[in-house]
N, C-alpha and C. Protein backbone atom coordinates (compact mmCIF):
# COMPACT_ATOMS: atom_id res chain seq x y z
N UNK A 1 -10.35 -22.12 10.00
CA UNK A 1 -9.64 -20.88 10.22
C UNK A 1 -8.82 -20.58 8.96
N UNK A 2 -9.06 -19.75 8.30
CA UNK A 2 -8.07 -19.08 6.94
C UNK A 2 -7.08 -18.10 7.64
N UNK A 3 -5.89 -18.70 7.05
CA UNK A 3 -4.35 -17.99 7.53
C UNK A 3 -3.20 -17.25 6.23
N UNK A 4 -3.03 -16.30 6.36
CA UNK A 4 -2.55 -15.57 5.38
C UNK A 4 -1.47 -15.18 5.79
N UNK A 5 -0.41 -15.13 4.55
CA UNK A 5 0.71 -14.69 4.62
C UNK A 5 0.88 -13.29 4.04
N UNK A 6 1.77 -12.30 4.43
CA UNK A 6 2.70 -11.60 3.95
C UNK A 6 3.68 -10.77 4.22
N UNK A 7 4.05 -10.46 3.28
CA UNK A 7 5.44 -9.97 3.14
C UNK A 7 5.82 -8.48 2.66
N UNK A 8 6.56 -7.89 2.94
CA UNK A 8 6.76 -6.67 3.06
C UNK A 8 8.31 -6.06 3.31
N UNK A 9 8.66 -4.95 2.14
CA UNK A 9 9.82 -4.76 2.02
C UNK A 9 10.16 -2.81 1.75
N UNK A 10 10.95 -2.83 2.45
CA UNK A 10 11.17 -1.37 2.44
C UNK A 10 12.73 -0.89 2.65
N UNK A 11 12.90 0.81 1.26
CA UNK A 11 14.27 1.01 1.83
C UNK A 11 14.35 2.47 1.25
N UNK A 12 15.38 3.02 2.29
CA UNK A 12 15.27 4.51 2.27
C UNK A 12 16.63 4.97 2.16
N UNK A 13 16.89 5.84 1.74
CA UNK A 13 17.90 6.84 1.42
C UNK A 13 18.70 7.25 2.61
N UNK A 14 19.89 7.47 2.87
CA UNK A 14 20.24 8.01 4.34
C UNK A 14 20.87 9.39 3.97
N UNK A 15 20.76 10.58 4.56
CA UNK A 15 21.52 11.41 4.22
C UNK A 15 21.98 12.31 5.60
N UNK A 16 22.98 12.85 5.62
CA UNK A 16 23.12 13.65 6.70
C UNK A 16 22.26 14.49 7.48
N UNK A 17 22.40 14.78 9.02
CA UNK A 17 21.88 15.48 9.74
C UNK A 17 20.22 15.11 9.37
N UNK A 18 19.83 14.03 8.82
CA UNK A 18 17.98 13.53 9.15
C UNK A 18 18.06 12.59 10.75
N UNK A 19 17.10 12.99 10.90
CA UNK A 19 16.81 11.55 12.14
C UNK A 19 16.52 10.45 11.71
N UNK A 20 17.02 9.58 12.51
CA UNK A 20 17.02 8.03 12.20
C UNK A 20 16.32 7.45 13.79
N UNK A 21 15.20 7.09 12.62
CA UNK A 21 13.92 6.73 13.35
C UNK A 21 13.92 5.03 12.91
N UNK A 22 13.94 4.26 13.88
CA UNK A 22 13.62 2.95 13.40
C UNK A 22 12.85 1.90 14.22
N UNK A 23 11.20 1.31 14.13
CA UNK A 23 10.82 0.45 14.79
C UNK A 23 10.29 1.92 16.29
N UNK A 24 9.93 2.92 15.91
CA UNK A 24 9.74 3.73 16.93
C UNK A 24 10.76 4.35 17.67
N UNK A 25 11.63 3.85 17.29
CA UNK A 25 13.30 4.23 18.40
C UNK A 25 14.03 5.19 17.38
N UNK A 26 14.65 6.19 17.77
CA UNK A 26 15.15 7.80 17.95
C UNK A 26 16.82 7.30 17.73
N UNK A 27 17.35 6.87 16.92
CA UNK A 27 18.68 6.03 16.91
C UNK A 27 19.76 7.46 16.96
N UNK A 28 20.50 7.20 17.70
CA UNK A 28 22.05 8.22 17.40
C UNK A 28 22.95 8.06 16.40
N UNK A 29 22.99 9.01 15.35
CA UNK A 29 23.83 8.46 14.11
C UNK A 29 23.83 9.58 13.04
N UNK A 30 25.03 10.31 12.93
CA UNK A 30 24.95 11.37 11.76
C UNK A 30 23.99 11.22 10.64
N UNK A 31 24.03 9.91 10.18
CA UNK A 31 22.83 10.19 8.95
C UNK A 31 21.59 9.34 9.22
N UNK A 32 20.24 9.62 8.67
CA UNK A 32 19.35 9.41 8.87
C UNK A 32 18.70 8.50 7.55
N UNK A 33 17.45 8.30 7.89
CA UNK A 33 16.59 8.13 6.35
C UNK A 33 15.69 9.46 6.03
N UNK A 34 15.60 9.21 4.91
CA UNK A 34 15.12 10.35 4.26
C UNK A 34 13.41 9.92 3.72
N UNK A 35 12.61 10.54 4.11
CA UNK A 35 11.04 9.71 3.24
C UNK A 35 10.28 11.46 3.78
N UNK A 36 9.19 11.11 3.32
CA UNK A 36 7.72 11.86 3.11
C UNK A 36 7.29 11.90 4.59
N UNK A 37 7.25 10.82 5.38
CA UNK A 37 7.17 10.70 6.53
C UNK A 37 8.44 10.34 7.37
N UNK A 38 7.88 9.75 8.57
CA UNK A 38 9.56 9.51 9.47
C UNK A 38 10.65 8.95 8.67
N UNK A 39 10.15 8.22 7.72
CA UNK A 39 11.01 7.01 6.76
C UNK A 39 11.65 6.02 8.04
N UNK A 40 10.73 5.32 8.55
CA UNK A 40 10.66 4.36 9.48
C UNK A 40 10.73 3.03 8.30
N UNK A 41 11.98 2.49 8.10
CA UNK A 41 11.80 1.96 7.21
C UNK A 41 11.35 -0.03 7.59
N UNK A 42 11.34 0.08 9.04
CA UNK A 42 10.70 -1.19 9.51
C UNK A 42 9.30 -1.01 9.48
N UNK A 43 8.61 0.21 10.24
CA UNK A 43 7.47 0.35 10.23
C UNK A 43 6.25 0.06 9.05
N UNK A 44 7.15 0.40 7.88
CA UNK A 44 6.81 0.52 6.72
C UNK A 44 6.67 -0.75 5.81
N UNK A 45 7.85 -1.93 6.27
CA UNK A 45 8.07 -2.97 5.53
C UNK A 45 6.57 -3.69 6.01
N UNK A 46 6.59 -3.62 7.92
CA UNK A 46 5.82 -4.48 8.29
C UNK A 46 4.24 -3.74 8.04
N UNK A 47 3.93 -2.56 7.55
CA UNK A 47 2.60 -2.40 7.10
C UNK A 47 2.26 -2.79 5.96
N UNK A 48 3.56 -2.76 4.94
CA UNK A 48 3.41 -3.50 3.87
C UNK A 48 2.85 -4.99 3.67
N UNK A 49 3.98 -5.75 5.08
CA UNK A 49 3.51 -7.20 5.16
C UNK A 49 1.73 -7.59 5.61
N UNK A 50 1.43 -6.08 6.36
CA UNK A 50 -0.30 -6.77 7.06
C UNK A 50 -0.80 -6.41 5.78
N UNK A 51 -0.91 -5.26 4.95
CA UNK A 51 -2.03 -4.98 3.88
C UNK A 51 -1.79 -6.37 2.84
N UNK A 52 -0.71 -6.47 2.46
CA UNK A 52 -0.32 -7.38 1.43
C UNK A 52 -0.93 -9.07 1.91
N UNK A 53 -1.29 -8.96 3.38
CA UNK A 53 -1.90 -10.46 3.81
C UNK A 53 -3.04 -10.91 3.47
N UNK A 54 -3.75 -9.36 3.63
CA UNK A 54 -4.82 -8.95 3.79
C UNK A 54 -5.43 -9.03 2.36
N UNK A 55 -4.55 -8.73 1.48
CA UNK A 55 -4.95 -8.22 0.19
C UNK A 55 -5.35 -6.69 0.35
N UNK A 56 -4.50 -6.03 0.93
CA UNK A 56 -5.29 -4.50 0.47
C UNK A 56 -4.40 -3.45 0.39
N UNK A 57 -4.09 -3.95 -0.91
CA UNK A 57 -2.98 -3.43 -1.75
C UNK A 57 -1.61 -2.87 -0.67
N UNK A 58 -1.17 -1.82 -0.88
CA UNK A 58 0.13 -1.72 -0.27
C UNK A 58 0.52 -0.41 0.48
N UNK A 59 1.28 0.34 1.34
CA UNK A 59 1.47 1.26 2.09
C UNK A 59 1.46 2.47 1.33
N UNK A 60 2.04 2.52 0.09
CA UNK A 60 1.66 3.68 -0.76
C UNK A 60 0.41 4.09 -1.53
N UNK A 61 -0.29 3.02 -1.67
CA UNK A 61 -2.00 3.26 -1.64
C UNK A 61 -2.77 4.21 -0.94
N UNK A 62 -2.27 3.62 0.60
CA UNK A 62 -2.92 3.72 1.54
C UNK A 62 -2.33 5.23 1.86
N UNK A 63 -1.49 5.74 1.75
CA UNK A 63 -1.00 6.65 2.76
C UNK A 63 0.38 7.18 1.43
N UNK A 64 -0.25 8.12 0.83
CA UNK A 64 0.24 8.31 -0.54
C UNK A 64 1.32 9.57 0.03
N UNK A 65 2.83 9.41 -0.86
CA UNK A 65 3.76 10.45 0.02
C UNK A 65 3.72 11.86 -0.66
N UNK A 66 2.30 11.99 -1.68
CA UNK A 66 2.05 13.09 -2.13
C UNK A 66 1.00 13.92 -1.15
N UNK A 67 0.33 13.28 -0.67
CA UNK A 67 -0.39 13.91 0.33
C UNK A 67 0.52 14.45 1.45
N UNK A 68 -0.02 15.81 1.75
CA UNK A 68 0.36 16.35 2.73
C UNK A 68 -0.01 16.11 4.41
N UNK A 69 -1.33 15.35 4.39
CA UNK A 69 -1.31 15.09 5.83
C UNK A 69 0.02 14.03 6.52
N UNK A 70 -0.05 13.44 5.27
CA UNK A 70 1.56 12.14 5.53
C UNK A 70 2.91 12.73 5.81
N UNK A 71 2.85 13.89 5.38
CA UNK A 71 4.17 14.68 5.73
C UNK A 71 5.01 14.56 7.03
N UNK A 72 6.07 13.51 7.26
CA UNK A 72 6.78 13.65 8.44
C UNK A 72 5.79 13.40 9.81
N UNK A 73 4.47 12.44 9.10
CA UNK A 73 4.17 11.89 10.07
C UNK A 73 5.07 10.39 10.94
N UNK A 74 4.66 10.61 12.47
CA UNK A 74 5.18 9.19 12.57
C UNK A 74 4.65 7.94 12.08
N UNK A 75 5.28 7.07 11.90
CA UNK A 75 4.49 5.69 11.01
C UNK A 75 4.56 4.37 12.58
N UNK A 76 4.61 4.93 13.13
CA UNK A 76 3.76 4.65 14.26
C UNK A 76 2.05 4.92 14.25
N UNK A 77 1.75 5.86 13.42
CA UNK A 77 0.54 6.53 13.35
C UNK A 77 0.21 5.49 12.15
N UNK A 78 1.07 5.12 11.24
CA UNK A 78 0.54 4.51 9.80
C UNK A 78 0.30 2.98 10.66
N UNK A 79 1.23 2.51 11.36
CA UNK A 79 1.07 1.12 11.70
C UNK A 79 -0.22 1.26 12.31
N UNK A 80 -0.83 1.86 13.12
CA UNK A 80 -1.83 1.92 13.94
C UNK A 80 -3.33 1.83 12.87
N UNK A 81 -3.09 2.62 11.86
CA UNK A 81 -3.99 2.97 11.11
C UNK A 81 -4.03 1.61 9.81
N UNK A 82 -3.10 1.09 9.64
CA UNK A 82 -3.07 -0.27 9.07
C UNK A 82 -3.63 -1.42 9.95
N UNK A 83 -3.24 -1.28 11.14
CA UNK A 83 -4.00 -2.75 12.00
C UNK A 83 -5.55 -2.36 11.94
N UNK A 84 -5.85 -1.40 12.19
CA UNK A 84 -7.65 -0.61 12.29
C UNK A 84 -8.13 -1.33 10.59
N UNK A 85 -7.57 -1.22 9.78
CA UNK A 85 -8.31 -1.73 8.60
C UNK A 85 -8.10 -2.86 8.28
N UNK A 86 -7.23 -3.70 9.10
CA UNK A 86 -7.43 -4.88 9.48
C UNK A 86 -8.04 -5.79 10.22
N UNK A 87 -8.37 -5.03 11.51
CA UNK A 87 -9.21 -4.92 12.30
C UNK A 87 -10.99 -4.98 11.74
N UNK A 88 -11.39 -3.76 11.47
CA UNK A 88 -12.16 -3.66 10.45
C UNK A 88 -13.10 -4.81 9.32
N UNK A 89 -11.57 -5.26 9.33
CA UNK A 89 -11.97 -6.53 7.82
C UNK A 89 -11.97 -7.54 8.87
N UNK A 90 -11.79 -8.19 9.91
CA UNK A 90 -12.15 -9.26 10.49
C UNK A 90 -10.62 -9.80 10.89
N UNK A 91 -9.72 -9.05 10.22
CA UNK A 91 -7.68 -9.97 10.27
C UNK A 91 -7.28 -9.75 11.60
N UNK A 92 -7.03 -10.79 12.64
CA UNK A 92 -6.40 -10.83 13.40
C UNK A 92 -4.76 -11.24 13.45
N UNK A 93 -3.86 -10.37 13.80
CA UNK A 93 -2.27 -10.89 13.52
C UNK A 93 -1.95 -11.89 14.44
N UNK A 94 -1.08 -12.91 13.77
CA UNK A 94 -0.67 -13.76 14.80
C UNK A 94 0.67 -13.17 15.18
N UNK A 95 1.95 -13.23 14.15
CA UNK A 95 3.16 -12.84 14.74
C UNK A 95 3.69 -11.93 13.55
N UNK A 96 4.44 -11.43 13.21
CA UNK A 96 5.43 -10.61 12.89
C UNK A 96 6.98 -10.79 12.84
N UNK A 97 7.86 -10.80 11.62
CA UNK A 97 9.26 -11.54 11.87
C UNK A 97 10.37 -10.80 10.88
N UNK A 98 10.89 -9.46 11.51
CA UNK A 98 11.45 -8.65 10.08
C UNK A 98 13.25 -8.82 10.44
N UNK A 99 13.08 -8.43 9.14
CA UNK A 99 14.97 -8.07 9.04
C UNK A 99 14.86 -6.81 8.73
N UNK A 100 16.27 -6.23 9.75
CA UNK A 100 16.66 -5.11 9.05
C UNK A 100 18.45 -5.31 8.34
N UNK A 101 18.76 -4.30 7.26
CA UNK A 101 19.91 -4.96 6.65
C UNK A 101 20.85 -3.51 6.73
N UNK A 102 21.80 -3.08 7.63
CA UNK A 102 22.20 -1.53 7.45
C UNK A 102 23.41 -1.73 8.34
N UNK A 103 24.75 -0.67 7.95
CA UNK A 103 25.85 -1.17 8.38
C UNK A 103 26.05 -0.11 10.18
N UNK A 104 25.51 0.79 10.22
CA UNK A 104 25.43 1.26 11.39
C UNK A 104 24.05 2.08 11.40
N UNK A 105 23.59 2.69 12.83
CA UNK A 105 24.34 1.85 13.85
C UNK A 105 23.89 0.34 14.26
N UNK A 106 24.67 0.12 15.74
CA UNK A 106 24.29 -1.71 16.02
C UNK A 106 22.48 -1.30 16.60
N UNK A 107 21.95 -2.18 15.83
CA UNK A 107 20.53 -2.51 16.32
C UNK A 107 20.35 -3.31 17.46
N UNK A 108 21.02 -4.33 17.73
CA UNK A 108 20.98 -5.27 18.83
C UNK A 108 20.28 -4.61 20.53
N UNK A 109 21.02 -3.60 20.78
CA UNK A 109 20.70 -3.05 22.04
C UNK A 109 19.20 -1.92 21.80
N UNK A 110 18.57 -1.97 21.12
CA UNK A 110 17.54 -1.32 21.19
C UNK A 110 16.15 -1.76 20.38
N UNK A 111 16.56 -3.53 19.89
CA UNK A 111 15.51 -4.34 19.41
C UNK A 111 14.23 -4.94 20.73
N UNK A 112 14.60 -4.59 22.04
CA UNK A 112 13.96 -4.63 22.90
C UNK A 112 12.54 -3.15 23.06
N UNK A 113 13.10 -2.01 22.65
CA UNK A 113 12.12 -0.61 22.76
C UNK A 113 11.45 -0.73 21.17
N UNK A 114 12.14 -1.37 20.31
CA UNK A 114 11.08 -1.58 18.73
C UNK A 114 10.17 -2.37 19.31
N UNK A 115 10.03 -3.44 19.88
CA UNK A 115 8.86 -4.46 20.04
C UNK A 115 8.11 -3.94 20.57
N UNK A 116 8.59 -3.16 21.86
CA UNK A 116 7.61 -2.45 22.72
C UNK A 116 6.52 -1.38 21.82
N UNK A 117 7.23 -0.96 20.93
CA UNK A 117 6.69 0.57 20.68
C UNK A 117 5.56 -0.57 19.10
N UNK A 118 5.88 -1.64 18.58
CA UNK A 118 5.06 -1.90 17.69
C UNK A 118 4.37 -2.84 18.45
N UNK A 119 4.33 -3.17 19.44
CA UNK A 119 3.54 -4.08 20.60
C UNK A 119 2.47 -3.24 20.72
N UNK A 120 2.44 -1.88 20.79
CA UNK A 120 1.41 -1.44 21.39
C UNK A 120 1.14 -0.65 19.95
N UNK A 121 1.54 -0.17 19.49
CA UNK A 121 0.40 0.09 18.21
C UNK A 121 -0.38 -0.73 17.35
N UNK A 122 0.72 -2.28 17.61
CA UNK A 122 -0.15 -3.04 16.96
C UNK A 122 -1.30 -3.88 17.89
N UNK A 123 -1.22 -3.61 19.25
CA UNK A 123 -2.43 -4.24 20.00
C UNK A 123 -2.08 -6.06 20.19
N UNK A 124 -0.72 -5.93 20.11
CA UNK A 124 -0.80 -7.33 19.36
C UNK A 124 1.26 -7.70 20.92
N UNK A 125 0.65 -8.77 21.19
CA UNK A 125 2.26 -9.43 22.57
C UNK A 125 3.03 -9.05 22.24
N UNK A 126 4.10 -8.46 22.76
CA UNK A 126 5.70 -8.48 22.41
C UNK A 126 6.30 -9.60 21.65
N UNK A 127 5.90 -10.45 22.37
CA UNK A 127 6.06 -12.05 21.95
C UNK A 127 5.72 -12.06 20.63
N UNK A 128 5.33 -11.81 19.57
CA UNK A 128 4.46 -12.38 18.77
C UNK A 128 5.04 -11.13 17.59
N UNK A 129 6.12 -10.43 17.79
CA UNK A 129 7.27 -10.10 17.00
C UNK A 129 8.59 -9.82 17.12
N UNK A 130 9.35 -10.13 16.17
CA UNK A 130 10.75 -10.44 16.09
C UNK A 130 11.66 -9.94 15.29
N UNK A 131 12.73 -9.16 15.75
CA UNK A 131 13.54 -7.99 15.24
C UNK A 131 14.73 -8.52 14.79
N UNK A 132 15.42 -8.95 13.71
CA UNK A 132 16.53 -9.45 13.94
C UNK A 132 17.27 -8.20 12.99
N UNK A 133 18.29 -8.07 12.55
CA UNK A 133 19.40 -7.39 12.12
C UNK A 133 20.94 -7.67 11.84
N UNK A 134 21.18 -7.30 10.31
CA UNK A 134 22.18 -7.85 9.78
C UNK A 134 23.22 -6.82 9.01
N UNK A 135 24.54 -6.42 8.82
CA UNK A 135 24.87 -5.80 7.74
C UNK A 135 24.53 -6.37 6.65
N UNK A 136 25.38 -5.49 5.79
CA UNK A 136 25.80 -6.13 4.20
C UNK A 136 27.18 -6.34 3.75
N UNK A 137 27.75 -6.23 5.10
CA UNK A 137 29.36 -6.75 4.48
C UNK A 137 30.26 -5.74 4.00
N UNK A 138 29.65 -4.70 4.13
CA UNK A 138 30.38 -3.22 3.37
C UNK A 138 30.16 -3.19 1.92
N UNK A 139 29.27 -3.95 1.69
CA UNK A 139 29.04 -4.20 0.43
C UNK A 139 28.15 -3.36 -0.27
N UNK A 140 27.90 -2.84 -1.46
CA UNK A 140 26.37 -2.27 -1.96
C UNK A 140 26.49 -0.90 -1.43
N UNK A 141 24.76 -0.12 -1.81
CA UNK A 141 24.79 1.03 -1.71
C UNK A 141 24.53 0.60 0.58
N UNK A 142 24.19 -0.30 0.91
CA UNK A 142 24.55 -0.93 2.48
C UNK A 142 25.50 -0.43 2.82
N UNK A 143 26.41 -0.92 2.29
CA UNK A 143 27.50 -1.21 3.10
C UNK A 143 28.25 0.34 2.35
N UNK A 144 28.00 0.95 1.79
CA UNK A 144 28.64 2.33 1.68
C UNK A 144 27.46 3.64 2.61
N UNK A 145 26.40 3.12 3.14
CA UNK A 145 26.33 3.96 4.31
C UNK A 145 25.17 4.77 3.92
N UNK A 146 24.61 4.41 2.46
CA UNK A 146 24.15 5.40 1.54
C UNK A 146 22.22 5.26 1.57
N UNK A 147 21.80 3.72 2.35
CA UNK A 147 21.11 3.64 2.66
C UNK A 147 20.31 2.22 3.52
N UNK A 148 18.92 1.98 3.80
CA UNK A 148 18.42 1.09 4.90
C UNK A 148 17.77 -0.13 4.56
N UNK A 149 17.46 -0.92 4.30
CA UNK A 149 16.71 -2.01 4.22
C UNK A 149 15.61 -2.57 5.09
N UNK A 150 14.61 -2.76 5.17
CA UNK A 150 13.21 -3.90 5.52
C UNK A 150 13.04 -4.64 5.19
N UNK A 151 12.78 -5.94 5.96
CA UNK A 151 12.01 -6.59 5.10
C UNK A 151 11.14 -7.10 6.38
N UNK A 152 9.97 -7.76 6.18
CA UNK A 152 8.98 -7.89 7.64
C UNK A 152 8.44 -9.43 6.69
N UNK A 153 7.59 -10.26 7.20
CA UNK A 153 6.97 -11.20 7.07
C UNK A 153 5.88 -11.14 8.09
N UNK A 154 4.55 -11.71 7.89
CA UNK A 154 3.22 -11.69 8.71
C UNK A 154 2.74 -12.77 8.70
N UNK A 155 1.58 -13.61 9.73
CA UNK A 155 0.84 -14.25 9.91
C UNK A 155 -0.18 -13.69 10.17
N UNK A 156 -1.15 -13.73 9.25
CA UNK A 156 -2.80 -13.27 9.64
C UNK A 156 -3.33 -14.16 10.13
N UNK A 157 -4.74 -14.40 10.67
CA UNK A 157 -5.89 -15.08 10.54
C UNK A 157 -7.34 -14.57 10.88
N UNK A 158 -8.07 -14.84 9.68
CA UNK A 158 -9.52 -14.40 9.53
C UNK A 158 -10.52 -14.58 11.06
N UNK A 159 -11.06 -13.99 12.07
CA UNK A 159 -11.89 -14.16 12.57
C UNK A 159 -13.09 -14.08 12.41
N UNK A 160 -13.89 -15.08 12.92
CA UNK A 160 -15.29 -15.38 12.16
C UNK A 160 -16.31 -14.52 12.89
């Protein structure tokens, strides 16, 4: 059985009155992220982490923020469309294990509806990913409010 790692990192801009979309969840919070699409900036780390397992190259390859069909799509739609070409190539996911790094709001009470919502795009147990979340201490462009952090980690494995 061949088992692959990767890793995947993402971070977005926050600016007033955007929605703040994270892990599929609709968060309450004057400022948002700012991207080409939802700027789901978990969604994004952890598509980073399957292509990058995979070897097939990286989320901006794939789903370029100059194209207009990508426009303010959900990346619910990108995660879906990343497991399919994983799928495809034979990669079955084992688990999934991200950080997010941002000073509001608290993630804790709604790391239960992220699993759900990447549980089922990714076809793949609840169980078998893990949301954790951290500030930065007030520190950095973090901790001044100014923007979001990802980071995701993956377990592949090749099916024969």
């Amino acid at each position: 059985m061949k088992l692959k790692v990767g890793f995947g990192f993402d971070v977005h801009q926050l600016k007033d009155n955007h929605p703040f979309i994270i892990g599929g969840v609709h968060l309450e919070h004057p400022r948002g992220a700012f991207g080409h699409s939802d700027a789901d900036v978990l969604l994004h780390a952890i598509c980073d982490a399957l292509l990058g397992a995979a070897n097939m190259r990286d989320i901006g390859f794939h789903f370029k923020n100059t194209d207009p069909q990508w426009k303010d799509v959900s990346s619910l739609l990108l995660l879906k469309k990343t497991m399919q070409m994983l799928r495809d190539a034979n990669w079955e996911v084992n688990n999934v294990d991200a950080m997010l790094c941002l000073e509001a709001p608290k993630i804790n009470p709604h790391i239960p509806a992220m699993q759900a919502h990447i549980a089922e795009a990714m076809e793949i147990s609840i169980e078998d990913i893990s949301i954790k979340a951290t500030t930065n201490e007030q520190m950095g462009f973090i901790g001044r409010e100014e923007g979001v952090v990802a980071y995701a980690v993956c377990l592949i494995q090749k099916n024969s």
